[in-house]
N, C-alpha and C. Protein backbone atom coordinates (compact mmCIF):
# COMPACT_ATOMS: atom_id res chain seq x y z
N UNK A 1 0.85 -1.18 0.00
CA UNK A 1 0.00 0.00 0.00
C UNK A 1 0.89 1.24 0.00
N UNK A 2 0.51 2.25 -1.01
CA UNK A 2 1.57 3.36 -1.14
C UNK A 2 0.64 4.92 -0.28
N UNK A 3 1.46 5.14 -0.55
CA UNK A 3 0.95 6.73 0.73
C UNK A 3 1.06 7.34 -0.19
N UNK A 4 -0.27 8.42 -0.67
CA UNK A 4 0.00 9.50 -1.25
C UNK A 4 0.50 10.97 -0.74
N UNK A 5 1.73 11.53 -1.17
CA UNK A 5 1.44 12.57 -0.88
C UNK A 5 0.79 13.64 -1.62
N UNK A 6 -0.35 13.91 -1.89
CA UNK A 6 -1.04 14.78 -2.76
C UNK A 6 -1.96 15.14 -1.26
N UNK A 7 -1.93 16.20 -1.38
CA UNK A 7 -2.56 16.92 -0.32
C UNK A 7 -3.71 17.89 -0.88
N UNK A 8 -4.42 17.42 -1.54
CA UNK A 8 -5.93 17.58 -2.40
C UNK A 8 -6.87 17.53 -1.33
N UNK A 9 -7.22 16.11 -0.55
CA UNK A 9 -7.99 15.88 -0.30
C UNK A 9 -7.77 16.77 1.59
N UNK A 10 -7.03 17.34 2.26
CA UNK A 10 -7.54 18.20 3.25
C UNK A 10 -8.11 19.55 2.88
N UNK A 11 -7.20 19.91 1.46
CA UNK A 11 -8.03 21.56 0.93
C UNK A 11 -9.39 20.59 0.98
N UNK A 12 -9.98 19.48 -0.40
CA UNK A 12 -11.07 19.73 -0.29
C UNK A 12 -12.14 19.37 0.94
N UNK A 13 -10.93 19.23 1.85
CA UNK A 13 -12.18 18.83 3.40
C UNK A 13 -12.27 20.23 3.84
N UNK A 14 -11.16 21.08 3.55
CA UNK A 14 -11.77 22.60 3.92
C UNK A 14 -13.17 23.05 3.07
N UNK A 15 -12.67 23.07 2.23
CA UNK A 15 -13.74 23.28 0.69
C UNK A 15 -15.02 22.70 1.40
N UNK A 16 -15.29 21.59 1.70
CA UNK A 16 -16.65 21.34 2.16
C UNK A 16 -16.82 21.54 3.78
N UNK A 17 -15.96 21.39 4.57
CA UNK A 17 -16.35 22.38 5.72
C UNK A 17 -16.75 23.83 5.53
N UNK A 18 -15.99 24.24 4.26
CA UNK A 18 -16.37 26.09 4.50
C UNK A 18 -17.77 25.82 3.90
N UNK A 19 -17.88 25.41 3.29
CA UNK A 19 -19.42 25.74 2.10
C UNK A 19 -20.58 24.97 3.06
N UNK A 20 -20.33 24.23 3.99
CA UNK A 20 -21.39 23.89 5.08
C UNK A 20 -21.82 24.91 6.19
N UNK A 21 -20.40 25.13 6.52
CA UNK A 21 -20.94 26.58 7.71
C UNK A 21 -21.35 27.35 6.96
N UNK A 22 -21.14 27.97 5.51
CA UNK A 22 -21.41 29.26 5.13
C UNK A 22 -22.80 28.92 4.45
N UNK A 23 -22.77 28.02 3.97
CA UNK A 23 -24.38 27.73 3.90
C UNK A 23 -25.45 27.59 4.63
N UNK A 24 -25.05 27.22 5.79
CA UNK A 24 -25.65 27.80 6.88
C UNK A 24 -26.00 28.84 8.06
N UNK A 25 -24.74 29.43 8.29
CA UNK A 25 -24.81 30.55 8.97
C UNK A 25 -25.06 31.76 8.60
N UNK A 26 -23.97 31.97 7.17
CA UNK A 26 -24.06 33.50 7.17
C UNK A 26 -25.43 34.05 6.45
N UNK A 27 -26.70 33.25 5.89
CA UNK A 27 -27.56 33.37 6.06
C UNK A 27 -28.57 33.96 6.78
N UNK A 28 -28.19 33.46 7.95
CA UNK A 28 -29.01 33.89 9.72
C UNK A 28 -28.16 35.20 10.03
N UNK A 29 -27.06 35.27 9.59
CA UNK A 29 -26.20 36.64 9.99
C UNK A 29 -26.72 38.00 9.42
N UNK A 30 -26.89 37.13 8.03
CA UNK A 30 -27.65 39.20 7.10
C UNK A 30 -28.72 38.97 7.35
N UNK A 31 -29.52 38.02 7.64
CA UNK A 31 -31.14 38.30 8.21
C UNK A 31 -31.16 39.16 9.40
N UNK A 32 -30.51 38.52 10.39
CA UNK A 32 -31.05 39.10 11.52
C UNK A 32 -29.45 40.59 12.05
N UNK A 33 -27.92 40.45 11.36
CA UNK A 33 -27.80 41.64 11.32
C UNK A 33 -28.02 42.85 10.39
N UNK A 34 -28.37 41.97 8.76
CA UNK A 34 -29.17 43.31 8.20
C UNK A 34 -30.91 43.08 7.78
N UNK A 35 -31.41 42.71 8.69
CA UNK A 35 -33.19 43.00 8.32
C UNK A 35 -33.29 42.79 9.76
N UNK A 36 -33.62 42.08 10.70
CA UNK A 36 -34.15 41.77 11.79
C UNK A 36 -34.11 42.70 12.75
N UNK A 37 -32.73 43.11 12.98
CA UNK A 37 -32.51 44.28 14.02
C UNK A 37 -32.34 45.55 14.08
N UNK A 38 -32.31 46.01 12.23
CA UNK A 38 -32.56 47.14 11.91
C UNK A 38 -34.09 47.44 11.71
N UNK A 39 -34.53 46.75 11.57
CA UNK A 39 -35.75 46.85 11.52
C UNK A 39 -36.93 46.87 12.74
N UNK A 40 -35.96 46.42 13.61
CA UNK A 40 -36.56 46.26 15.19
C UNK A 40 -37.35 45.39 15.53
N UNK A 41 -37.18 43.66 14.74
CA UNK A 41 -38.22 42.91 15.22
C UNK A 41 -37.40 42.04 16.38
N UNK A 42 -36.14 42.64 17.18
CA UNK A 42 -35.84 42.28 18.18
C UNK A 42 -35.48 43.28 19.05
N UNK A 43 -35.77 43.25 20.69
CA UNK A 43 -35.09 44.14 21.23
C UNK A 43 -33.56 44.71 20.79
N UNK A 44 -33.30 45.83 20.71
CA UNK A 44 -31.75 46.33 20.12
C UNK A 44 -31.41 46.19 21.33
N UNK A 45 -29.89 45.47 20.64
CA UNK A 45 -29.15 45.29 21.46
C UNK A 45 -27.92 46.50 22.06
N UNK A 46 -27.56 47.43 22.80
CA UNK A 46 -26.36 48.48 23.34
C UNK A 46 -25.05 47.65 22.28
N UNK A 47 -23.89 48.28 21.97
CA UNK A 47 -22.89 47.92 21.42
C UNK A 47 -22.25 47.29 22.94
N UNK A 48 -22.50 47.50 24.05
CA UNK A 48 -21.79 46.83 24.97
C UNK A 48 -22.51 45.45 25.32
N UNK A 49 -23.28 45.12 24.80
CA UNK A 49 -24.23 43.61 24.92
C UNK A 49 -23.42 42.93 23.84
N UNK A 50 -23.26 43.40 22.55
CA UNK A 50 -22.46 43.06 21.35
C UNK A 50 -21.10 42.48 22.04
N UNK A 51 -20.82 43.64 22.38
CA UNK A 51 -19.51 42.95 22.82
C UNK A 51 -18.85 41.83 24.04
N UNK A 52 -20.00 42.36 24.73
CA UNK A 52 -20.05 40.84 25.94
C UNK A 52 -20.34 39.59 25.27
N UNK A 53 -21.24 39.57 24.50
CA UNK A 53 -21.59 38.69 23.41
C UNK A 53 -20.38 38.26 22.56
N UNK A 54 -19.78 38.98 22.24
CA UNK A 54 -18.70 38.29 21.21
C UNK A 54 -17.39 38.05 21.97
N UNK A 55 -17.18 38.12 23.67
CA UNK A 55 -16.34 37.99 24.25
C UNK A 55 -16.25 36.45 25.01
N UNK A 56 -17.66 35.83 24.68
CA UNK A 56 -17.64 34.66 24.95
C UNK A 56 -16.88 33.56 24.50
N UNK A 57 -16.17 32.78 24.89
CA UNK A 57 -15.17 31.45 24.68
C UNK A 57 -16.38 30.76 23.19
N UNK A 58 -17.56 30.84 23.44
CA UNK A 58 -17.92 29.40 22.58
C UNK A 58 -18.60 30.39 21.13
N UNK A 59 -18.51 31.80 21.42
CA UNK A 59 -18.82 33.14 20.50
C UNK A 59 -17.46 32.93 19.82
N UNK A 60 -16.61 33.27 20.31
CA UNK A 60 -14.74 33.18 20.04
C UNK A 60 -15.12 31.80 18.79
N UNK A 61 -14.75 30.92 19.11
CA UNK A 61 -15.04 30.25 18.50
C UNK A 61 -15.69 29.49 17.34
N UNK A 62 -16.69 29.97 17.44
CA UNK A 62 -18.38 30.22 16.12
C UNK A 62 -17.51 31.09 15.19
N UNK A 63 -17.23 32.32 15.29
CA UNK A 63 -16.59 33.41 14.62
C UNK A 63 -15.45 32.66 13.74
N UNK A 64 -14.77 32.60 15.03
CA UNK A 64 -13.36 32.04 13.82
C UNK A 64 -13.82 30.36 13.03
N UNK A 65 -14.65 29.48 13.44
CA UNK A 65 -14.69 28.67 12.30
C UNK A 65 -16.13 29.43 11.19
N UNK A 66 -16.56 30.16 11.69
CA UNK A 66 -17.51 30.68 9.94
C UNK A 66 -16.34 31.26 9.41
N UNK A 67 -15.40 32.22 9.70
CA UNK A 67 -14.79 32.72 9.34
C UNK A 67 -13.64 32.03 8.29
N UNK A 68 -12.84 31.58 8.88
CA UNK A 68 -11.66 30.39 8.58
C UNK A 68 -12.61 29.41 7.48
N UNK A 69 -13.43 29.05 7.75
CA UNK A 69 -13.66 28.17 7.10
C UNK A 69 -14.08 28.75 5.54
N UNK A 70 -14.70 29.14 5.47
CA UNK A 70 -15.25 30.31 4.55
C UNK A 70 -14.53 30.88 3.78
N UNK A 71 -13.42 31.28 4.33
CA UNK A 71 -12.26 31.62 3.60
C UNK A 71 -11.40 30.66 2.57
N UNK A 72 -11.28 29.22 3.74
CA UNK A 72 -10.95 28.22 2.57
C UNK A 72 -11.98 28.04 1.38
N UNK A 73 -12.73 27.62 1.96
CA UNK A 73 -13.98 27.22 0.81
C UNK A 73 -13.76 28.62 -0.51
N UNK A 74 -13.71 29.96 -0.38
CA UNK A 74 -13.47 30.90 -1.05
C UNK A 74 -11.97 30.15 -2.04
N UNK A 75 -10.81 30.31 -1.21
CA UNK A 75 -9.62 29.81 -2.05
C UNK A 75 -9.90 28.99 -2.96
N UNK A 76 -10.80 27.69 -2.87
CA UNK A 76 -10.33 26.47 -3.15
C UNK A 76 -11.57 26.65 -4.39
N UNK A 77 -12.74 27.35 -4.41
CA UNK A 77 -13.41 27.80 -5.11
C UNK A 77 -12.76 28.64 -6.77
N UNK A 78 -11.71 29.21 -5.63
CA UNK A 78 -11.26 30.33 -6.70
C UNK A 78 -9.89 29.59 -7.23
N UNK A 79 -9.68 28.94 -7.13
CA UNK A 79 -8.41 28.20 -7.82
C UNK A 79 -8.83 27.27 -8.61
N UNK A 80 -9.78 26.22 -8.49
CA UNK A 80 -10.66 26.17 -9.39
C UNK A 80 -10.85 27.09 -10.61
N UNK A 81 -11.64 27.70 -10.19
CA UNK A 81 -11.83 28.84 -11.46
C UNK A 81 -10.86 29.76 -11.94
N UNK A 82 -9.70 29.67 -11.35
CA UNK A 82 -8.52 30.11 -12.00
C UNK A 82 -8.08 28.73 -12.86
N UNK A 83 -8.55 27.46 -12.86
CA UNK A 83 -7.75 26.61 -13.19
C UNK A 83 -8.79 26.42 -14.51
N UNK A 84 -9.99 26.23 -14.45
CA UNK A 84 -10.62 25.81 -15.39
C UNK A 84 -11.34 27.21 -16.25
N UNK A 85 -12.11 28.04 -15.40
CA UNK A 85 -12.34 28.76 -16.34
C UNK A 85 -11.51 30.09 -17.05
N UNK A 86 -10.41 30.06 -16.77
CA UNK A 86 -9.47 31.18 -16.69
C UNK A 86 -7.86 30.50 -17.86
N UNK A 87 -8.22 29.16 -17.56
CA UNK A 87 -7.17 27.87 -18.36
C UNK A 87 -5.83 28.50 -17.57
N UNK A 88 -6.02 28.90 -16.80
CA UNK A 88 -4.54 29.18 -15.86
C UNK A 88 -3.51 27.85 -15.03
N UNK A 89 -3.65 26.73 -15.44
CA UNK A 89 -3.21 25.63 -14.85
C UNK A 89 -2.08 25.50 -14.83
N UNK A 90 -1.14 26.02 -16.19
CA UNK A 90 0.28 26.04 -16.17
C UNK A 90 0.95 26.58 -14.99
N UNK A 91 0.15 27.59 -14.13
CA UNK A 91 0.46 28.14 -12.78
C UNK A 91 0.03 27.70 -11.46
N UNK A 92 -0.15 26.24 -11.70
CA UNK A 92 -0.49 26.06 -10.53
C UNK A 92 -0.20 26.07 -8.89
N UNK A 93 1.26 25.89 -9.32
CA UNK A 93 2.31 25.98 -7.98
C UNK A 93 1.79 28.01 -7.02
N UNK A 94 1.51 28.40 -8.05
CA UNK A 94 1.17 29.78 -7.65
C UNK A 94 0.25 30.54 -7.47
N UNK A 95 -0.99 29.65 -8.59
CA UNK A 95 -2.10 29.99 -7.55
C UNK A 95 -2.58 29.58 -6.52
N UNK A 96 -1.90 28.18 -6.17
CA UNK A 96 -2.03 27.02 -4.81
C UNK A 96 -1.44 28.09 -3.87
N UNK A 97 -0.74 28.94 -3.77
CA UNK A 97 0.40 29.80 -3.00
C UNK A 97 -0.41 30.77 -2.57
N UNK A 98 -1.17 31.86 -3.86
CA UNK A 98 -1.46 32.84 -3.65
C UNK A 98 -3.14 32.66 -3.01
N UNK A 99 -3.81 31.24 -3.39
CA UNK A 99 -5.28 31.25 -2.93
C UNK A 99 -5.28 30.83 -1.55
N UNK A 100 -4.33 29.79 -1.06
CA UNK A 100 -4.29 29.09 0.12
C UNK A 100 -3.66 30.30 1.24
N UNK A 101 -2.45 30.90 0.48
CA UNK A 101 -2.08 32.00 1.35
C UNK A 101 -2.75 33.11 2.26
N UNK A 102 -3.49 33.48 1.02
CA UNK A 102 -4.40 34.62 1.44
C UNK A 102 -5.80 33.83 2.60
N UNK A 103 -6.05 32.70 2.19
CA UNK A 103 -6.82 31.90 3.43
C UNK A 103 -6.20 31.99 4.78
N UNK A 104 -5.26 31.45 4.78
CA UNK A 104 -4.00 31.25 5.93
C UNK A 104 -4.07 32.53 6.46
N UNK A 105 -3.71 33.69 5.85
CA UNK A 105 -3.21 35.07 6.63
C UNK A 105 -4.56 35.57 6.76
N UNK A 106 -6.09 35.44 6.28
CA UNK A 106 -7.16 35.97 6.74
C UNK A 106 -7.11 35.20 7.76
N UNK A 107 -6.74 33.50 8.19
CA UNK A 107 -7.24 32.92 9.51
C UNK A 107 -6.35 33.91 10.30
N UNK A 108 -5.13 33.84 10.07
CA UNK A 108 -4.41 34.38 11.15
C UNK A 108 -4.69 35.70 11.93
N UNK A 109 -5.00 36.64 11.18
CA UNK A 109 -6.02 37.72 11.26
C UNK A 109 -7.01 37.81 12.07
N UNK A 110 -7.80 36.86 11.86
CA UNK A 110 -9.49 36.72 12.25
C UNK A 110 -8.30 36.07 13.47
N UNK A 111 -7.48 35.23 13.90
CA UNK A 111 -7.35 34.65 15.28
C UNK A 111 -6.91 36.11 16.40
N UNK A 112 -6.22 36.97 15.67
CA UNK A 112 -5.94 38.33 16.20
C UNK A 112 -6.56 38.97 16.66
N UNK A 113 -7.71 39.11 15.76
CA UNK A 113 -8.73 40.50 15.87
C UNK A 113 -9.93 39.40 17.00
N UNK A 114 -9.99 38.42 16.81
CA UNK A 114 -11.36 37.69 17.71
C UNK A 114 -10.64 37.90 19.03
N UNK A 115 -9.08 37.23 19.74
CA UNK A 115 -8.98 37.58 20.42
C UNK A 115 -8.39 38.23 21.37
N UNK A 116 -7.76 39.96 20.46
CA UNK A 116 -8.31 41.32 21.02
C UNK A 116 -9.60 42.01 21.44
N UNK A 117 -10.44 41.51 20.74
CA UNK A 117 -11.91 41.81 21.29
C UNK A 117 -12.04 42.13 22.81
């Protein structure tokens, strides 16, 4: 039995982790942060409820995997379509670099900014 090293198949376990959370969450996110609460069919919340709210360990958390994940699913989307509809394949070493990269340094980011909060 031989071991592959082709490392395809964890991008595409990102790829379908991101497109599950984001198919599900960020949905409920522009509903209820752009229609629901501008609109006032919930008590408004103070920006200091917001932020107690997003200071929570299992909030922390929610955030950075919609986030992270989402981001892959974005890369792995878009390298794709750099590969097929764009016929950019001869570059692959570099758009693998530049799509996965920019995933990587948004997680790293989002791990910064969630927790400075």
């Amino acid at each position: 039995m031989s071991v592959s090293k082709n490392n395809d198949p964890f991008w595409w376990t990102l790829f379908g982790a991101g497109g599950t959370i984001s198919a599900f969450f960020i949905p409920i996110h522009v509903v209820l942060m752009g229609i629901a609460i501008p609109l006032g069919w919930f008590d408004t919340m103070d920006y200091d409820r917001y932020l107690e709210l997003a200071r929570h360990p299992l909030a922390r958390l929610y955030l950075f995997a919609v986030i992270s994940l989402s981001l892959f699913h974005w890369a792995h989307r878009f390298r794709y379509t750099l590969y097929d509809g764009l016929q950019l394949k001869h570059l692959e070493q570099y758009i693998v670099v530049f799509c996965y990269g920019i995933a990587t340094a948004g997680t790293f980011i989002t791990v910064i900014l969630i927790f400075s909060i």
